[in-house]
N, C-alpha and C. Protein backbone atom coordinates (compact mmCIF):
# COMPACT_ATOMS: atom_id res chain seq x y z
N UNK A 1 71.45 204.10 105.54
CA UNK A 1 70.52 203.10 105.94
C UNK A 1 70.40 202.00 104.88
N UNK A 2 70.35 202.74 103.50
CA UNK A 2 70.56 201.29 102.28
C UNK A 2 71.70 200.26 102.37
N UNK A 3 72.97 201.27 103.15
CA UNK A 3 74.02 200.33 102.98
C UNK A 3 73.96 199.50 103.97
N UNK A 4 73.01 199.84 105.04
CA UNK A 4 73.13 199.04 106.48
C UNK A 4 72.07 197.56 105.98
N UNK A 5 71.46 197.88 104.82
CA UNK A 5 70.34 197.25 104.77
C UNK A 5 70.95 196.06 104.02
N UNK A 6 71.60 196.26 102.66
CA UNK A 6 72.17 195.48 101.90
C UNK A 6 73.40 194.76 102.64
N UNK A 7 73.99 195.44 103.47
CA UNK A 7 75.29 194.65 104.01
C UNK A 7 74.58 193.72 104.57
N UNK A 8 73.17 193.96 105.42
CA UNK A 8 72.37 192.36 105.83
C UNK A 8 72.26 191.52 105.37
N UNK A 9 71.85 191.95 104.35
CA UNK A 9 71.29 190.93 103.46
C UNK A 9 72.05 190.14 102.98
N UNK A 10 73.04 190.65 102.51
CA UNK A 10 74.39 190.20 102.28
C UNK A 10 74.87 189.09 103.08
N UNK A 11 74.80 189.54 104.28
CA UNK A 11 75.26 188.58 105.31
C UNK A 11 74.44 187.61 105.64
N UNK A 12 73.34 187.68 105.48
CA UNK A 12 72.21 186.38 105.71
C UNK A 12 72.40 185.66 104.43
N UNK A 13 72.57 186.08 103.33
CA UNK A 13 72.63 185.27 101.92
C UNK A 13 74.12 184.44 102.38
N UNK A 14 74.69 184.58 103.11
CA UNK A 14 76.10 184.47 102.82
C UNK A 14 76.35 183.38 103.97
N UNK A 15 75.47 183.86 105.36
CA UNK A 15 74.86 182.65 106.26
C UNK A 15 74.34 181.57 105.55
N UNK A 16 73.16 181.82 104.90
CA UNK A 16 72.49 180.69 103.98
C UNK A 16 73.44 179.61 103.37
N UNK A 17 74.24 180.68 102.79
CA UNK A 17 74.93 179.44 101.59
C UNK A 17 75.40 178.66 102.23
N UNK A 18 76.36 178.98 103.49
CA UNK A 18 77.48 178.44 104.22
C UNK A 18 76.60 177.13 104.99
N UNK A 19 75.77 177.67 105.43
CA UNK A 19 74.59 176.30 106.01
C UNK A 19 74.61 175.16 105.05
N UNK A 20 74.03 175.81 103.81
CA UNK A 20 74.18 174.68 102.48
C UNK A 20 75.10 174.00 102.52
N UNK A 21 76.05 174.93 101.92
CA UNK A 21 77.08 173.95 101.87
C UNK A 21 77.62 173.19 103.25
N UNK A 22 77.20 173.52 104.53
CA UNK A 22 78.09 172.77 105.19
C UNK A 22 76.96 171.52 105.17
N UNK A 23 75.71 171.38 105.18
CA UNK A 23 74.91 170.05 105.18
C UNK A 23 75.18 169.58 103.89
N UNK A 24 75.89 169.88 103.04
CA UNK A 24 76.01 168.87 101.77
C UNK A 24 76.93 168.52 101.93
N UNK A 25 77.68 168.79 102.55
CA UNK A 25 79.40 168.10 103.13
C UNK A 25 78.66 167.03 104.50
N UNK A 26 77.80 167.26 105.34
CA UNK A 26 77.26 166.31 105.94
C UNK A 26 76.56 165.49 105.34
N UNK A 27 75.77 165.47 104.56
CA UNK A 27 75.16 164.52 103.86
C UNK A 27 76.34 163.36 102.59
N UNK A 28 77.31 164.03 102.03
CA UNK A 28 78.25 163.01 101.93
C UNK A 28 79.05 162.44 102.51
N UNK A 29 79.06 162.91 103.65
CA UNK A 29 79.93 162.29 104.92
C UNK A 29 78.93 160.77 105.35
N UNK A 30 77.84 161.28 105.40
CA UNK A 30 76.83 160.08 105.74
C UNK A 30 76.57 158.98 104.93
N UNK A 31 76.50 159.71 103.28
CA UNK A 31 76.86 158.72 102.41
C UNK A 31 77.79 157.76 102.94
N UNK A 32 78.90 158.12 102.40
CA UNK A 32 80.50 157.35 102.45
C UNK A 32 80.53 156.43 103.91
N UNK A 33 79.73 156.67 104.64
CA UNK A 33 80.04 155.92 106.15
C UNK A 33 79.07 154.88 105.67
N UNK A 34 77.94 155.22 105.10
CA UNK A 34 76.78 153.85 105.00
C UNK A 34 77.51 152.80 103.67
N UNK A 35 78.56 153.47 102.94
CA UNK A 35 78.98 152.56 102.01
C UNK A 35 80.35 152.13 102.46
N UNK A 36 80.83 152.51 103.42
CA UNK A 36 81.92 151.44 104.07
C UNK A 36 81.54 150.66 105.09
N UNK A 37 80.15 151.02 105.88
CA UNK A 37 80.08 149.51 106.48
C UNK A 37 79.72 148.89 105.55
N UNK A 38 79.59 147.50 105.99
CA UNK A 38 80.10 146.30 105.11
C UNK A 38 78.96 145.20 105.78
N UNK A 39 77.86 144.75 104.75
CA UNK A 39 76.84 143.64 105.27
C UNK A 39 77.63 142.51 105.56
N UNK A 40 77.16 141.55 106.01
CA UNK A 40 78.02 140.42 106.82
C UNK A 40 77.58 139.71 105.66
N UNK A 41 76.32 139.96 105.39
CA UNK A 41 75.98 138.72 104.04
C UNK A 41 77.15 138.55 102.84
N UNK A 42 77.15 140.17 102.45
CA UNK A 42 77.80 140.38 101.34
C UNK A 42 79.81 139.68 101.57
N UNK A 43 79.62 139.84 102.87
CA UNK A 43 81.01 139.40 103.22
C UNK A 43 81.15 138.21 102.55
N UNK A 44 80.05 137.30 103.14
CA UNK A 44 80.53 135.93 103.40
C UNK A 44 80.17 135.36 102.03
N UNK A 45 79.44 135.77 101.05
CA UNK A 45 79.11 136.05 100.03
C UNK A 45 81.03 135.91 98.92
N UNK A 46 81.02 137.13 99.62
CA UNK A 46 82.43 137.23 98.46
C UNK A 46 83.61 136.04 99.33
N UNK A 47 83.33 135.31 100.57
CA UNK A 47 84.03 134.19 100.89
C UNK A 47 84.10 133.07 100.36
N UNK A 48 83.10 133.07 100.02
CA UNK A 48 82.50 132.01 99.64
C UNK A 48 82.63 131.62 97.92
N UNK A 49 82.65 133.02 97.21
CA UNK A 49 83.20 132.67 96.17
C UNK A 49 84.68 133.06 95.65
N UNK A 50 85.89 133.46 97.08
CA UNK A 50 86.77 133.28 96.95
C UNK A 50 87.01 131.51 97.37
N UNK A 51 86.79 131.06 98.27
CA UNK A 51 86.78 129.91 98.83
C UNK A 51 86.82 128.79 97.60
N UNK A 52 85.54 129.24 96.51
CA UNK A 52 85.18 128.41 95.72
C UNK A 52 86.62 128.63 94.28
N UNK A 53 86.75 130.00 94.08
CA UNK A 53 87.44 129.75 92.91
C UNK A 53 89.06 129.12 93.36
N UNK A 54 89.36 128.95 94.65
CA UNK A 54 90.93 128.60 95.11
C UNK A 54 90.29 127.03 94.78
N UNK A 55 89.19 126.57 95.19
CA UNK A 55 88.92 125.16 95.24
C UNK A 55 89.19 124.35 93.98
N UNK A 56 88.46 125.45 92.47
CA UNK A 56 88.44 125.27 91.39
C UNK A 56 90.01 125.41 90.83
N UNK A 57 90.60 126.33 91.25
CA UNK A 57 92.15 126.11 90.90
C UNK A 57 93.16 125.04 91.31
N UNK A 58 92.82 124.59 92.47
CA UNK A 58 93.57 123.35 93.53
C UNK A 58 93.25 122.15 92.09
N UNK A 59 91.60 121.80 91.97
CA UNK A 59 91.50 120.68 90.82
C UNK A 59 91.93 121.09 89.75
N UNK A 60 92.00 121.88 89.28
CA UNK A 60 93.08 121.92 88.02
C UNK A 60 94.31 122.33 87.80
N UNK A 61 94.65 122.23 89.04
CA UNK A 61 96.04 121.88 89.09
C UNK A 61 96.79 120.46 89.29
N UNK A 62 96.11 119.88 90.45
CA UNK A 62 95.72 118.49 90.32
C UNK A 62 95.73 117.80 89.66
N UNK A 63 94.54 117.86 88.84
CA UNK A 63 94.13 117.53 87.24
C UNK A 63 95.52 117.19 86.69
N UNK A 64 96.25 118.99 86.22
CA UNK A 64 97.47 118.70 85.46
C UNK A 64 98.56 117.80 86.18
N UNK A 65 98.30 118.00 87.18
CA UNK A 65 99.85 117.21 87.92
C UNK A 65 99.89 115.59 87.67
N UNK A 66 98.15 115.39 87.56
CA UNK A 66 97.98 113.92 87.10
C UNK A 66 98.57 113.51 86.12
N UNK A 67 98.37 114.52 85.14
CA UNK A 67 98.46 114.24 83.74
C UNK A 67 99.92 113.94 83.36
N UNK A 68 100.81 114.96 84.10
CA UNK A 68 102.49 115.19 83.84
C UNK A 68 102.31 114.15 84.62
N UNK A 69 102.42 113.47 85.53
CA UNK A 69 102.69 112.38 86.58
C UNK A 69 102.34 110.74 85.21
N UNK A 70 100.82 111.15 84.92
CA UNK A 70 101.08 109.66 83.67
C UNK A 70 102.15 109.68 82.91
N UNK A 71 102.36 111.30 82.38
CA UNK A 71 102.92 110.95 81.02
C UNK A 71 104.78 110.99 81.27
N UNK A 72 104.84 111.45 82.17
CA UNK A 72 106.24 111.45 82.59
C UNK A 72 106.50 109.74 83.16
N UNK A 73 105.69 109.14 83.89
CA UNK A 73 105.27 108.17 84.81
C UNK A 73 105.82 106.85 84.15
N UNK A 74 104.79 107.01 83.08
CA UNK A 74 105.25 105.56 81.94
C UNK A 74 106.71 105.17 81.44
N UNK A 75 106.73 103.56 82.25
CA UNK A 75 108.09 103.18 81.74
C UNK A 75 108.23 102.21 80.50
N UNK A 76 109.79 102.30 79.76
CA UNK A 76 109.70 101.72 78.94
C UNK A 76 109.75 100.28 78.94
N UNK A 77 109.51 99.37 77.81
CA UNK A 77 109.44 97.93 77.99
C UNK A 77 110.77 97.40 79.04
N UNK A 78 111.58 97.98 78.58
CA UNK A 78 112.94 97.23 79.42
C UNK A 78 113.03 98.03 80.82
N UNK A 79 112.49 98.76 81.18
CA UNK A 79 112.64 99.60 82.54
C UNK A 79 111.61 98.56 83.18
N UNK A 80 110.47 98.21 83.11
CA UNK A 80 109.49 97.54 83.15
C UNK A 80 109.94 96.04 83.23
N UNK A 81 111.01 95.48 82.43
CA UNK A 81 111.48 94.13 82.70
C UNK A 81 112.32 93.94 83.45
N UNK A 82 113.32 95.15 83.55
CA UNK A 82 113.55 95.25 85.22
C UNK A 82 113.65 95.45 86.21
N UNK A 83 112.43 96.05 86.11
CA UNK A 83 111.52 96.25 87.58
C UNK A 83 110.96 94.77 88.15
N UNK A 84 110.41 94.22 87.43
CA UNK A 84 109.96 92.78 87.54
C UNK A 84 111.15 92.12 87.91
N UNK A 85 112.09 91.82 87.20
CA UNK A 85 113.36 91.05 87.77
C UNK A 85 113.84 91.46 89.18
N UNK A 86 113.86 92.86 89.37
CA UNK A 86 114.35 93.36 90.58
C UNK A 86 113.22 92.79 91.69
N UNK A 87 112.01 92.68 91.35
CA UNK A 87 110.86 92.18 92.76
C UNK A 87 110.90 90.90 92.58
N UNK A 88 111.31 90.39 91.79
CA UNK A 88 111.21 88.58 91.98
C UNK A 88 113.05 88.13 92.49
N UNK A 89 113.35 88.94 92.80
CA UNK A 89 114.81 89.20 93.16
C UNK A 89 114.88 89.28 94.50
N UNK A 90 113.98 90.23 95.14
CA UNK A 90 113.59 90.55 96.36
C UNK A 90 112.66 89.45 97.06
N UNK A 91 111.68 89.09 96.83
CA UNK A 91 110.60 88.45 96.82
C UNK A 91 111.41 86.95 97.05
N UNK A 92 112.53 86.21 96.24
CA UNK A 92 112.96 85.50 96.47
C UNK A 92 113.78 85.05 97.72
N UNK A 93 114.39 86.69 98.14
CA UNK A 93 115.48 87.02 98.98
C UNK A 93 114.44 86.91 100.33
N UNK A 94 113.26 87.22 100.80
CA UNK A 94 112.25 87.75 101.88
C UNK A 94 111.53 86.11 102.17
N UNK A 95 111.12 85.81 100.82
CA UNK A 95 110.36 84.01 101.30
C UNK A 95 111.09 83.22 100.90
N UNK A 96 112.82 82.93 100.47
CA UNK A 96 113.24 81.30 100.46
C UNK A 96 112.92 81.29 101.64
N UNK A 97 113.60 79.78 101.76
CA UNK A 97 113.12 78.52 102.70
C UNK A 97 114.60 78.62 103.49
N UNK A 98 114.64 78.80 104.98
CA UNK A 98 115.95 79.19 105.45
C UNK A 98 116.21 77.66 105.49
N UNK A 99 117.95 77.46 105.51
CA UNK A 99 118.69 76.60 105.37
C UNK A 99 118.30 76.00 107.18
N UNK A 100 118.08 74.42 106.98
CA UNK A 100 118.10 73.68 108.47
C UNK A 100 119.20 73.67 108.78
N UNK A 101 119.31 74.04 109.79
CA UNK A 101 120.37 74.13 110.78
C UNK A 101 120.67 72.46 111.17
């Protein structure tokens, strides 16, 4: 009868735990679901400051392209004198005065 008594007990302790543990495996299950949905705020949130740092990279890239664009850009005195010769070259060629027929 002791052994009938303890094997119960046994088995209800052993029920118990298994309950436990299976609601603490439910209760992190519930966790993990409330931390993968995803607030819409927080979304648009992290859009918004992806949005912003591509914006901040576009101008300084920009920026530099300006910069290589001056410094590459600048011509020398004689590239410059004939550039001028070449448009008063053109310029001459577009408005003389056509020959009277």
């Amino acid at each position: 009868m002791a052994a009938a008594l303890s094997c119960a007990a046994l088995g209800a302790a052993w029920a118990q735990e298994r309950r436990e543990s299976q609601q603490q495996v439910q209760q992190v299950q519930r966790f993990e679901q409330r931390e993968q949905r995803v607030d819409p705020r927080q979304f648009e949130a992290r859009n918004y400051e992806l949005r912003a740092d591509e914006q901040r990279r576009a101008m300084q890239e920009a920026s530099r392209n300006a910069e290589m664009s001056r410094r590459v850009g600048r011509m020398t005195p004689d590239e410059r004198r004939d550039l001028r010769r070449q448009i008063n070259e053109a310029s001459q060629d577009l408005y003389s005065v056509p020959p009277k027929r």
